[in-house]
C-alpha atoms as a PDB file:
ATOM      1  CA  UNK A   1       8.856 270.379 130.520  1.00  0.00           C
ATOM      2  CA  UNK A   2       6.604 267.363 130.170  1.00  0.00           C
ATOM      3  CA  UNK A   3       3.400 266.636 131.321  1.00  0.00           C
ATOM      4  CA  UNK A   4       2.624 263.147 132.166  1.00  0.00           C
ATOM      5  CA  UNK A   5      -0.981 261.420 131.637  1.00  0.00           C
ATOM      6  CA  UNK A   6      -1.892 259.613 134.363  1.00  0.00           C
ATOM      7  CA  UNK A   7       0.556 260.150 136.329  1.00  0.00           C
ATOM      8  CA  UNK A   8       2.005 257.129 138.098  1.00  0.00           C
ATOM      9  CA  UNK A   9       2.272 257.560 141.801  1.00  0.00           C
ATOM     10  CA  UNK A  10       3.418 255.158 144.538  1.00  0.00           C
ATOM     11  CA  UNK A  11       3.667 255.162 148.349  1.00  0.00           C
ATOM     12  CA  UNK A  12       7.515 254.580 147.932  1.00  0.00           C
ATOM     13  CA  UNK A  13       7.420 254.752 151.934  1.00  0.00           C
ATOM     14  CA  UNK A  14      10.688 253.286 152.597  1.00  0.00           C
ATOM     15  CA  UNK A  15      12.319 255.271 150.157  1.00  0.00           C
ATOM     16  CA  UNK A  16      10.706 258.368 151.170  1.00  0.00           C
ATOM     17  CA  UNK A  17      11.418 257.421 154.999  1.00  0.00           C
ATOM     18  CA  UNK A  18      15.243 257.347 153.955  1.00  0.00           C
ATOM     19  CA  UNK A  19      15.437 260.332 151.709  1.00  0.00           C
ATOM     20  CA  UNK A  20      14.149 262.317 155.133  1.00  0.00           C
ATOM     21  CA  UNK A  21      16.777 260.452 157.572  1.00  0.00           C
ATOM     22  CA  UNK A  22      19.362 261.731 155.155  1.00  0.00           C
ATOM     23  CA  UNK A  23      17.653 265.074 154.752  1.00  0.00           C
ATOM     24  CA  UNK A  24      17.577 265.368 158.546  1.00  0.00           C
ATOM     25  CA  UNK A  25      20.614 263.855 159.226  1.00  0.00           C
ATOM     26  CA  UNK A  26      22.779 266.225 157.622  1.00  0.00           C
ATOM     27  CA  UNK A  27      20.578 269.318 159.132  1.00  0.00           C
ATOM     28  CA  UNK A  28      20.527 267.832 163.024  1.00  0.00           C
ATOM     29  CA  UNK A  29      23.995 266.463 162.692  1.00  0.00           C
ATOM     30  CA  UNK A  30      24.754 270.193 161.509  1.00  0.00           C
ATOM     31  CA  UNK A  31      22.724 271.421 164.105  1.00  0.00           C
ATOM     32  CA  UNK A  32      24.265 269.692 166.905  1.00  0.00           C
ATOM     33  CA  UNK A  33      27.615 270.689 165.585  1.00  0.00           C
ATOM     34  CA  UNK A  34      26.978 274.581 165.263  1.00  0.00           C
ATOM     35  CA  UNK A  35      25.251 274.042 169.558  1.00  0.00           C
ATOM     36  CA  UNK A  36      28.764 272.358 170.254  1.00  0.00           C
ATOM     37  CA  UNK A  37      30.680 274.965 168.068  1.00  0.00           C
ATOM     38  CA  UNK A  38      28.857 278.134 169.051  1.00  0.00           C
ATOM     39  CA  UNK A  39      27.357 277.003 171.993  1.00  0.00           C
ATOM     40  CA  UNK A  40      28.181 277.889 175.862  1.00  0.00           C
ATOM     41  CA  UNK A  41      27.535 275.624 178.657  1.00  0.00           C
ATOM     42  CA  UNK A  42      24.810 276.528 180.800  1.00  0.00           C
ATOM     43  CA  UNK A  43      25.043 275.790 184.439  1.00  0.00           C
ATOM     44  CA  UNK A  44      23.635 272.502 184.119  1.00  0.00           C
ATOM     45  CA  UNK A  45      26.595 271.509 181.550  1.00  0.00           C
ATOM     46  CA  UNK A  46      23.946 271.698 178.434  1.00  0.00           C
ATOM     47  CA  UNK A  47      25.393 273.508 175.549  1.00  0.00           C
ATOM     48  CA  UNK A  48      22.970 276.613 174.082  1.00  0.00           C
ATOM     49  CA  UNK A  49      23.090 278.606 171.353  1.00  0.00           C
ATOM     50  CA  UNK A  50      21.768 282.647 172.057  1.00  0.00           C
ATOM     51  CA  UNK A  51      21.393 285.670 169.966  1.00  0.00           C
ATOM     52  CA  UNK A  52      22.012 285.439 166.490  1.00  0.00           C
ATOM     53  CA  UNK A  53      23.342 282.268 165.603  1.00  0.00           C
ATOM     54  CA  UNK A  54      19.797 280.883 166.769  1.00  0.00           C
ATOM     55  CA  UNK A  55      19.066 281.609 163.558  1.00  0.00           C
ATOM     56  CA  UNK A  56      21.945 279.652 161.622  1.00  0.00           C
ATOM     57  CA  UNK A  57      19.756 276.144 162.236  1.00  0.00           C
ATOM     58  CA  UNK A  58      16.751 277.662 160.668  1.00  0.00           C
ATOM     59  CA  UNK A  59      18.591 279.083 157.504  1.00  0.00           C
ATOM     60  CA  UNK A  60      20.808 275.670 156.965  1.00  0.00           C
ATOM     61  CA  UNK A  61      17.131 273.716 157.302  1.00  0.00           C
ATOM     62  CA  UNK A  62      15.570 276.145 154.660  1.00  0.00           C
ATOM     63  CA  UNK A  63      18.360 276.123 152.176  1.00  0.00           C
ATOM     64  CA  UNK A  64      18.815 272.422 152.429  1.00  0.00           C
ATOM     65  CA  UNK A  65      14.785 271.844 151.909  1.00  0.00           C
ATOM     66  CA  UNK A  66      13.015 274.811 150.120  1.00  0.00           C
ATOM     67  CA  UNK A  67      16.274 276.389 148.196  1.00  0.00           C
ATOM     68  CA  UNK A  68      17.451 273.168 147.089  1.00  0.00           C
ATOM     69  CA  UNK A  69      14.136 271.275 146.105  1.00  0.00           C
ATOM     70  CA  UNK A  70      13.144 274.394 144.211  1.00  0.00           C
ATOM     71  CA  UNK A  71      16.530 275.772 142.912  1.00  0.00           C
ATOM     72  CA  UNK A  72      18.138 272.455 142.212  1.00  0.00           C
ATOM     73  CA  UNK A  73      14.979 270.190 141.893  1.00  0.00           C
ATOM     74  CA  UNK A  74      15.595 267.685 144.544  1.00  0.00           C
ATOM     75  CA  UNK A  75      16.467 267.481 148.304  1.00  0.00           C
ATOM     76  CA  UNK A  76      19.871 265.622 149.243  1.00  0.00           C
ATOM     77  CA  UNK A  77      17.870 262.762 150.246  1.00  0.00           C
ATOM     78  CA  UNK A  78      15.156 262.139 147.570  1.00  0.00           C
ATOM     79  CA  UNK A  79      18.116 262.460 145.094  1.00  0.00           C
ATOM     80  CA  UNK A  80      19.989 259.886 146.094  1.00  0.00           C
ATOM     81  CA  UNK A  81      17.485 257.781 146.482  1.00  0.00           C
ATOM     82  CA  UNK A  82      15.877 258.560 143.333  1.00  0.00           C
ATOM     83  CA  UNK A  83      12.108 260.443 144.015  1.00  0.00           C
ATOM     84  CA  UNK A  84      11.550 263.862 142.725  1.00  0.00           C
ATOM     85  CA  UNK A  85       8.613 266.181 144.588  1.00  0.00           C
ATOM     86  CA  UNK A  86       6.758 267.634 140.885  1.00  0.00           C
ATOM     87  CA  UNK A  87       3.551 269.254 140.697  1.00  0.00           C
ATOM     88  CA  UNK A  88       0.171 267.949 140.959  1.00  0.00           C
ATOM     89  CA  UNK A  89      -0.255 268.378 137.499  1.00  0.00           C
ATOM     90  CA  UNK A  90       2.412 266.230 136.933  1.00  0.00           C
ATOM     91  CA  UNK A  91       4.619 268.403 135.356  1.00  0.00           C
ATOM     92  CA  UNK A  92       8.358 267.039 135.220  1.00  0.00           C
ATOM     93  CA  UNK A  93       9.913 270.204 136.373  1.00  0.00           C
ATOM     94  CA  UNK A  94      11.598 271.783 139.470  1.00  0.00           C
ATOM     95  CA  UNK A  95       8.706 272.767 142.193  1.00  0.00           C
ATOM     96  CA  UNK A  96       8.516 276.803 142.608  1.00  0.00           C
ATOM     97  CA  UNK A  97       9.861 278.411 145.899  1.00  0.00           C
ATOM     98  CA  UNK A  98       6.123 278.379 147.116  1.00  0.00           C
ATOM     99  CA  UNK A  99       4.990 275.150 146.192  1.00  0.00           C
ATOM    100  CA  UNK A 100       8.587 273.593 148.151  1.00  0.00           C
ATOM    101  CA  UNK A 101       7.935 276.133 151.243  1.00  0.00           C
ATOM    102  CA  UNK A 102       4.120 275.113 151.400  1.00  0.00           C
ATOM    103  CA  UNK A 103       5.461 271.244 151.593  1.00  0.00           C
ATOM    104  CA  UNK A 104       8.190 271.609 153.971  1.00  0.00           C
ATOM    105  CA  UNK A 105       6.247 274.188 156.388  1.00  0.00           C
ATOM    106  CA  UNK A 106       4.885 271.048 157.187  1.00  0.00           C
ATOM    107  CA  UNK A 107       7.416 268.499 157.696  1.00  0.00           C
ATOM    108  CA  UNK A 108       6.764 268.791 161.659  1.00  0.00           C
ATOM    109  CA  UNK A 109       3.305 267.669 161.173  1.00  0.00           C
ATOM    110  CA  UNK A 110       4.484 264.772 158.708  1.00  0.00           C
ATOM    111  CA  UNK A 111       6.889 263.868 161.184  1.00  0.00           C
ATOM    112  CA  UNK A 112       4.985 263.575 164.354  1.00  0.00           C
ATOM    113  CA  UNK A 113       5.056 260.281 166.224  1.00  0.00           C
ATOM    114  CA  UNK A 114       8.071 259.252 164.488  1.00  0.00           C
ATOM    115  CA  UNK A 115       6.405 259.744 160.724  1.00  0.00           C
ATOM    116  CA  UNK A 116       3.818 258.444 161.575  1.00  0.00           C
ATOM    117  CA  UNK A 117       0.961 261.185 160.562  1.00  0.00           C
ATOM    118  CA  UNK A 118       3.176 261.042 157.381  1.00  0.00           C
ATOM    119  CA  UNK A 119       2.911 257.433 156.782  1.00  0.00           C
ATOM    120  CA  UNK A 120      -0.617 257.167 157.176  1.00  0.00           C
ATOM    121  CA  UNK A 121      -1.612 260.119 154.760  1.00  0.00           C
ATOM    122  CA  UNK A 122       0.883 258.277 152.258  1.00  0.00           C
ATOM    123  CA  UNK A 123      -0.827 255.493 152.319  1.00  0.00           C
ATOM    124  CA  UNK A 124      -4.297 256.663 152.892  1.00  0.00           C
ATOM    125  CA  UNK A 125      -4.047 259.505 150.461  1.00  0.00           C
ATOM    126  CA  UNK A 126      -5.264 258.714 146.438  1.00  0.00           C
ATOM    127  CA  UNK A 127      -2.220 260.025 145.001  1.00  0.00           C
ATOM    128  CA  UNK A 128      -0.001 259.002 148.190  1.00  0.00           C
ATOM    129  CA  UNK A 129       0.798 262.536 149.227  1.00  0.00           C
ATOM    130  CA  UNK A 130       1.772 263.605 152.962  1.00  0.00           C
ATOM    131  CA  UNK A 131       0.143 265.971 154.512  1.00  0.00           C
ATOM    132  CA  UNK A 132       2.856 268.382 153.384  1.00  0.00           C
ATOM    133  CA  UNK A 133       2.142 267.275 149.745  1.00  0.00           C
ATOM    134  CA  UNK A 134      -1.194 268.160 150.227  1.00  0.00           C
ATOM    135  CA  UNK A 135      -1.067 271.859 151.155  1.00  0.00           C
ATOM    136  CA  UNK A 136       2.118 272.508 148.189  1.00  0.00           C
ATOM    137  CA  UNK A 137      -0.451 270.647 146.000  1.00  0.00           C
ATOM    138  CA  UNK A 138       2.372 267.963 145.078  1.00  0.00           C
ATOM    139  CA  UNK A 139       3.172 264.619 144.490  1.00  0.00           C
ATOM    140  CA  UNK A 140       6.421 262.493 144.937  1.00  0.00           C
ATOM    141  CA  UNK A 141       7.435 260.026 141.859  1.00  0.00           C
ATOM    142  CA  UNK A 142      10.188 258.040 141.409  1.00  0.00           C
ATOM    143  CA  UNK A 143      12.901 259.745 138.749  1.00  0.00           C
ATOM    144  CA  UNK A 144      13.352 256.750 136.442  1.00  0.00           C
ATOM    145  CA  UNK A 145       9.066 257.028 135.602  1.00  0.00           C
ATOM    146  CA  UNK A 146      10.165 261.017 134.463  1.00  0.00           C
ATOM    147  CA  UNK A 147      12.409 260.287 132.226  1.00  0.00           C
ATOM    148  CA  UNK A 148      10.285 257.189 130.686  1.00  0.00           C
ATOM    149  CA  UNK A 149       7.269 259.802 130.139  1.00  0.00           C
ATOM    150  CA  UNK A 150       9.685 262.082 128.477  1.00  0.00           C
END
Protein backbone atom coordinates (compact mmCIF):
# COMPACT_ATOMS: atom_id res chain seq x y z
CA UNK A 1 0.00 0.00 0.00
CA UNK A 2 1.08 3.47 -1.04
CA UNK A 3 0.25 6.66 0.08
CA UNK A 4 0.21 9.39 -2.38
CA UNK A 5 1.24 13.20 -1.57
CA UNK A 6 -0.99 15.39 -2.89
CA UNK A 7 -3.12 13.41 -4.20
CA UNK A 8 -4.25 14.22 -7.72
CA UNK A 9 -7.97 14.35 -8.10
CA UNK A 10 -10.16 15.20 -11.10
CA UNK A 11 -13.89 15.60 -11.83
CA UNK A 12 -13.51 12.74 -14.48
CA UNK A 13 -17.45 13.36 -14.90
CA UNK A 14 -17.91 11.64 -18.08
CA UNK A 15 -16.02 8.81 -17.07
CA UNK A 16 -17.62 8.53 -13.82
CA UNK A 17 -21.17 9.10 -15.58
CA UNK A 18 -20.29 5.87 -17.71
CA UNK A 19 -18.75 3.68 -15.10
CA UNK A 20 -22.47 4.14 -13.29
CA UNK A 21 -24.55 3.45 -16.68
CA UNK A 22 -22.57 0.25 -16.80
CA UNK A 23 -22.84 -0.31 -13.08
CA UNK A 24 -26.60 0.18 -13.38
CA UNK A 25 -27.06 -1.32 -16.47
CA UNK A 26 -26.09 -4.66 -15.60
CA UNK A 27 -28.15 -4.38 -12.08
CA UNK A 28 -31.62 -2.89 -13.83
CA UNK A 29 -31.14 -4.98 -16.89
CA UNK A 30 -30.82 -7.89 -14.18
CA UNK A 31 -33.54 -6.52 -12.41
CA UNK A 32 -35.95 -6.35 -15.12
CA UNK A 33 -35.02 -9.84 -16.08
CA UNK A 34 -35.52 -11.57 -12.56
CA UNK A 35 -39.52 -9.19 -12.64
CA UNK A 36 -39.98 -10.97 -16.14
CA UNK A 37 -38.49 -14.34 -14.84
CA UNK A 38 -40.06 -14.50 -11.40
CA UNK A 39 -42.62 -12.18 -11.88
CA UNK A 40 -46.62 -12.73 -12.25
CA UNK A 41 -48.83 -10.49 -14.10
CA UNK A 42 -51.01 -8.45 -12.12
CA UNK A 43 -54.41 -7.65 -13.40
CA UNK A 44 -53.33 -4.71 -15.15
CA UNK A 45 -50.73 -6.95 -17.28
CA UNK A 46 -47.62 -5.40 -15.10
CA UNK A 47 -45.26 -8.05 -14.06
CA UNK A 48 -44.40 -8.07 -9.95
CA UNK A 49 -42.18 -9.72 -8.01
CA UNK A 50 -43.69 -10.82 -4.13
CA UNK A 51 -42.29 -12.55 -1.18
CA UNK A 52 -38.87 -13.47 -1.19
CA UNK A 53 -37.37 -12.90 -4.36
CA UNK A 54 -38.07 -9.06 -3.57
CA UNK A 55 -35.06 -9.39 -2.07
CA UNK A 56 -32.87 -10.92 -5.02
CA UNK A 57 -32.62 -7.07 -6.63
CA UNK A 58 -31.30 -5.74 -3.42
CA UNK A 59 -28.59 -8.53 -2.88
CA UNK A 60 -27.42 -8.49 -6.81
CA UNK A 61 -27.18 -4.36 -6.28
CA UNK A 62 -25.06 -4.88 -3.02
CA UNK A 63 -22.75 -7.52 -4.29
CA UNK A 64 -22.21 -5.76 -7.54
CA UNK A 65 -21.42 -2.25 -5.57
CA UNK A 66 -20.24 -2.77 -1.90
CA UNK A 67 -18.84 -6.61 -2.25
CA UNK A 68 -17.11 -5.92 -5.34
CA UNK A 69 -15.61 -2.32 -4.76
CA UNK A 70 -14.39 -3.58 -1.40
CA UNK A 71 -13.56 -7.30 -2.08
CA UNK A 72 -12.22 -6.85 -5.56
CA UNK A 73 -11.30 -3.06 -5.47
CA UNK A 74 -13.36 -1.73 -8.23
CA UNK A 75 -17.02 -1.73 -9.48
CA UNK A 76 -17.67 -3.29 -13.09
CA UNK A 77 -17.95 0.10 -14.36
CA UNK A 78 -15.10 2.23 -12.86
CA UNK A 79 -12.87 -0.74 -13.95
CA UNK A 80 -13.36 -0.65 -17.25
CA UNK A 81 -13.19 2.63 -17.53
CA UNK A 82 -10.22 2.99 -15.48
CA UNK A 83 -11.14 5.10 -11.89
CA UNK A 84 -10.60 3.42 -8.64
CA UNK A 85 -12.80 4.79 -5.36
CA UNK A 86 -9.43 4.89 -2.55
CA UNK A 87 -9.47 6.54 0.64
CA UNK A 88 -9.31 10.06 1.54
CA UNK A 89 -6.01 9.62 2.66
CA UNK A 90 -5.10 8.58 -0.53
CA UNK A 91 -4.12 5.31 0.16
CA UNK A 92 -3.84 3.03 -3.09
CA UNK A 93 -5.71 0.17 -1.65
CA UNK A 94 -9.14 -1.60 -1.85
CA UNK A 95 -11.90 0.62 0.20
CA UNK A 96 -13.17 -1.44 3.47
CA UNK A 97 -16.78 -2.91 3.46
CA UNK A 98 -17.81 0.33 5.43
CA UNK A 99 -16.17 2.92 3.66
CA UNK A 100 -17.88 1.19 0.02
CA UNK A 101 -21.42 0.78 1.95
CA UNK A 102 -21.21 4.47 3.34
CA UNK A 103 -20.61 5.60 -0.56
CA UNK A 104 -23.12 3.55 -2.22
CA UNK A 105 -25.96 4.06 0.60
CA UNK A 106 -26.00 7.06 -1.23
CA UNK A 107 -26.05 6.52 -4.82
CA UNK A 108 -29.95 7.51 -4.81
CA UNK A 109 -29.09 10.87 -3.61
CA UNK A 110 -26.11 11.16 -6.23
CA UNK A 111 -28.42 10.11 -8.74
CA UNK A 112 -31.38 12.32 -8.35
CA UNK A 113 -32.49 14.42 -11.30
CA UNK A 114 -30.69 12.28 -13.62
CA UNK A 115 -27.06 12.76 -11.67
CA UNK A 116 -27.51 15.72 -11.33
CA UNK A 117 -27.00 16.33 -7.32
CA UNK A 118 -23.96 14.11 -8.24
CA UNK A 119 -22.58 16.27 -10.87
CA UNK A 120 -22.77 19.34 -9.08
CA UNK A 121 -21.01 18.10 -5.78
CA UNK A 122 -18.27 16.72 -8.32
CA UNK A 123 -17.66 19.69 -9.55
CA UNK A 124 -18.33 21.93 -6.68
CA UNK A 125 -16.59 19.74 -4.19
CA UNK A 126 -12.44 20.54 -3.49
CA UNK A 127 -11.44 17.10 -4.00
CA UNK A 128 -14.42 16.39 -6.60
CA UNK A 129 -16.23 13.91 -4.41
CA UNK A 130 -20.14 13.11 -4.70
CA UNK A 131 -22.10 13.34 -2.10
CA UNK A 132 -21.63 9.60 -1.59
CA UNK A 133 -17.82 10.23 -1.50
CA UNK A 134 -18.34 12.51 1.08
CA UNK A 135 -20.06 10.47 3.81
CA UNK A 136 -17.43 7.05 2.93
CA UNK A 137 -14.79 9.84 3.28
CA UNK A 138 -13.42 8.92 -0.37
CA UNK A 139 -12.15 10.06 -3.41
CA UNK A 140 -12.26 8.70 -7.07
CA UNK A 141 -8.76 8.78 -9.16
CA UNK A 142 -8.00 7.60 -12.28
CA UNK A 143 -5.89 4.01 -12.10
CA UNK A 144 -3.00 4.97 -14.40
CA UNK A 145 -2.07 8.16 -11.54
CA UNK A 146 -1.87 4.84 -8.83
CA UNK A 147 0.38 3.08 -10.38
CA UNK A 148 2.64 6.30 -11.37
CA UNK A 149 2.72 7.19 -7.45
CA UNK A 150 3.76 3.68 -6.79
Amino acid sequence: MTQLTNTKTESNIGSRIFAGIIDYGIIYSFTFLLIFILGEQNNEGVYELTGAPVLIPILFWFVMTVLFESGLGGTVGNSLVGLKAIPISGKNRKLTFGESLKRHLLDPIDMFLFGLVGIITINSSEKNQRVGDICGRTIVVKMKDLKKAE
